[in-house]
Protein backbone atom coordinates (compact mmCIF):
# COMPACT_ATOMS: atom_id res chain seq x y z
CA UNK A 1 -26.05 9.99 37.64
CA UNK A 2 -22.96 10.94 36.17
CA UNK A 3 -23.06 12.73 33.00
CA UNK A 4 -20.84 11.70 29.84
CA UNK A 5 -18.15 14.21 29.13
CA UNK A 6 -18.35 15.65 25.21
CA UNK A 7 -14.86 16.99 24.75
CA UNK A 8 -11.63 16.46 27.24
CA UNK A 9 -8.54 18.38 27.53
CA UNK A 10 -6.24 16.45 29.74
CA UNK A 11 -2.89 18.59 30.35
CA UNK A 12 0.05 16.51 31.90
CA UNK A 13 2.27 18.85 34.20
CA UNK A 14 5.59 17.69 36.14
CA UNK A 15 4.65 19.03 39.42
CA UNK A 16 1.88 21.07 40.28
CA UNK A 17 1.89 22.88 42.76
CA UNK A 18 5.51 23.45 42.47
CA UNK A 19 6.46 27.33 42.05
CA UNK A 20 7.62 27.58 38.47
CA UNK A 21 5.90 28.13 35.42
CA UNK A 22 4.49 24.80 34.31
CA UNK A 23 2.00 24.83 37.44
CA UNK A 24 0.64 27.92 36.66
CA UNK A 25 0.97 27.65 32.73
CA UNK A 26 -1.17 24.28 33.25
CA UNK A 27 -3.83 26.55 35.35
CA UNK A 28 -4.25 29.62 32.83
CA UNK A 29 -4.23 26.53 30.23
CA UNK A 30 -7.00 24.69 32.11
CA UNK A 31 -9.20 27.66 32.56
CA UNK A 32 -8.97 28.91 29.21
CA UNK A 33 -10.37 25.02 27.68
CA UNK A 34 -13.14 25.86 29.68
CA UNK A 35 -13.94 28.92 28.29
CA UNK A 36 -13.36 27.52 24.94
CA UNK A 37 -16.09 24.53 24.74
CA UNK A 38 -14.57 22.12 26.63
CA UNK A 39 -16.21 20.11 29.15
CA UNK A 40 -13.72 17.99 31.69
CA UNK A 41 -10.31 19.15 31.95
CA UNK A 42 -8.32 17.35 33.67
CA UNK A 43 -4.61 17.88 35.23
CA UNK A 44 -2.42 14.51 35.65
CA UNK A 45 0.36 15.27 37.71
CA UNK A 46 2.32 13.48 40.05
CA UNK A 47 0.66 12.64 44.21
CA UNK A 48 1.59 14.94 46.71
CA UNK A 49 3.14 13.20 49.39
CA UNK A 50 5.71 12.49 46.53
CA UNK A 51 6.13 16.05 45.65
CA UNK A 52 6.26 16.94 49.36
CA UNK A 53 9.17 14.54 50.10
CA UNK A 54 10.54 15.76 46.90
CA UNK A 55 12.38 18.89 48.35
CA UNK A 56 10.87 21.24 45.36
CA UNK A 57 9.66 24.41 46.20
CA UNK A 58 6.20 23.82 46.39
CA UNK A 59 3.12 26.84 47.13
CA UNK A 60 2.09 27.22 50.10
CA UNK A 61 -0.90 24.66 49.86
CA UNK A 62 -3.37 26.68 51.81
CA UNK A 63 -2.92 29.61 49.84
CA UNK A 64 -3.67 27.82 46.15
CA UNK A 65 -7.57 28.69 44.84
CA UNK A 66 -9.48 25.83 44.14
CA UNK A 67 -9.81 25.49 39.96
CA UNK A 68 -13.35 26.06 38.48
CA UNK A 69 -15.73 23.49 38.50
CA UNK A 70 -15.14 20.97 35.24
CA UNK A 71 -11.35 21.02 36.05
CA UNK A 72 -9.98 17.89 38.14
CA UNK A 73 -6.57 17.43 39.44
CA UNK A 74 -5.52 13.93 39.34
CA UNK A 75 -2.59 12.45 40.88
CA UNK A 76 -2.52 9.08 40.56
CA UNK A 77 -1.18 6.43 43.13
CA UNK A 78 2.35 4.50 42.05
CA UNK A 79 1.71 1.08 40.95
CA UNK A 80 3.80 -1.72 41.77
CA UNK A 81 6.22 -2.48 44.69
CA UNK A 82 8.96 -0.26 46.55
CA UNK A 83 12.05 -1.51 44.22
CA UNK A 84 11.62 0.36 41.05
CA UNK A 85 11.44 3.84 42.57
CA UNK A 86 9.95 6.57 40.28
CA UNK A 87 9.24 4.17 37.51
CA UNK A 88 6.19 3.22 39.76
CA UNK A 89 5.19 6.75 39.57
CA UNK A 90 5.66 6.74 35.59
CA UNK A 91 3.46 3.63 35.85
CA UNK A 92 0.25 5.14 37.94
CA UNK A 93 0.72 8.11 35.77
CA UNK A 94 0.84 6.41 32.30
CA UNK A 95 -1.86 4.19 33.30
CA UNK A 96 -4.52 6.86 33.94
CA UNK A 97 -3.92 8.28 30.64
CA UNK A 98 -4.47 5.26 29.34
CA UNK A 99 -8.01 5.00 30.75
CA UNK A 100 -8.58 8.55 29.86
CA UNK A 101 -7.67 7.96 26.53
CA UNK A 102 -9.64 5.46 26.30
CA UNK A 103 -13.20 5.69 27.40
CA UNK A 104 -14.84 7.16 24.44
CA UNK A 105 -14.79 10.41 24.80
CA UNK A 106 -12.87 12.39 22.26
CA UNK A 107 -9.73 13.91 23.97
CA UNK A 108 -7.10 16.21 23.29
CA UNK A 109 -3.98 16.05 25.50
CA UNK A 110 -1.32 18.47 26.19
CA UNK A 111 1.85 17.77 28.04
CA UNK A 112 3.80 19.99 29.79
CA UNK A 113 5.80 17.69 31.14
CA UNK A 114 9.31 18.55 29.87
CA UNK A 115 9.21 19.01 25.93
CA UNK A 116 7.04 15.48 24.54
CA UNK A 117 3.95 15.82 22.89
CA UNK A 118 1.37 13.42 22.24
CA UNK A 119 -1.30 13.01 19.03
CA UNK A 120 -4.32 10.91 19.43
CA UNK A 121 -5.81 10.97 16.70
CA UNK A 122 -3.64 9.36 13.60
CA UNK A 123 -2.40 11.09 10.75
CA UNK A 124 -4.22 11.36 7.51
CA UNK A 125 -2.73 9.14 4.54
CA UNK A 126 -0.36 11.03 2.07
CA UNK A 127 -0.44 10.02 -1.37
CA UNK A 128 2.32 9.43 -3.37
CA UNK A 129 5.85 8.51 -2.07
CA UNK A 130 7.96 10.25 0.73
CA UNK A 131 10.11 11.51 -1.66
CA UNK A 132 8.35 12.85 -3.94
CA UNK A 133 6.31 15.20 -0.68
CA UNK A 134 9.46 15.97 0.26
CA UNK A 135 11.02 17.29 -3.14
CA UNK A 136 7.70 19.17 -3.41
CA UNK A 137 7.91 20.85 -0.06
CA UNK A 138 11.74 21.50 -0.73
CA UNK A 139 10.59 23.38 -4.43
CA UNK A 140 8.03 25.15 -2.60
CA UNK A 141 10.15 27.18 -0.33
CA UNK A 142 12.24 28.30 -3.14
């Protein structure tokens, strides 16, 4: 029986396990959720016979650990046919989010995947106009 996650921390990385610093930034990042309460971490990065043919320079793949237990890679397959190159990469990718996002269990996701960020959980409703937050924020640095 498989047991219901209770908090998620799903980190989106480029290319893991490429040498440069979002690989092992997503590792220390993964490891550390763990320690901190949460329960499935999971890393969504791109499959590796893609990042093979890529030429990157990739670890040597029998020399990188295994990650704790409670932390999954994931690299999911391309959807759709052979014309639209990396865009069916973009899709597999985006669509397991999606279904992570989506499951019911409350999730926090980091990317490190270039410089976007994504917030799940909507904003809380400001009262009173835009302009008048902004004149106030404006006064209060003064």
């Amino acid at each position: 029986m498989t047991r219901t996650p209770n908090r998620r921390l799903v980190i989106v990385v480029r290319a893991d396990p490429v040498i440069c610093g979002h690989s092992g930034e997503a590792r220390n990042l993964a490891e550390a959720a763990l320690d901190r309460g949460f329960d499935d971490v999971r890393i969504v990065t791109w499959p590796m016979e893609r990042l093979l043919g890529s030429g990157l320079p990739l670890k040597p793949l029998d020399a990188v650990l295994p990650y704790s237990p409670g932390i999954v890679v994931e690299r999911p397959a391309p959807i759709g046919n052979d014309k639209v190159l990396d865009g069916r990469y973009q899709a597999g990718l985006t669509g397991r989010l999606v279904e992570l996002f989506t499951d019911g269990v409350p999730t926090v996701c980091m990317s490190l995947y270039r410089t976007c960020t994504l917030s799940l959980r909507p904003r809380p409703q400001r009262t009173g106009s835009r302009s008048s937050t902004t004149s106030t924020t404006r006064s209060s640095r003064t």
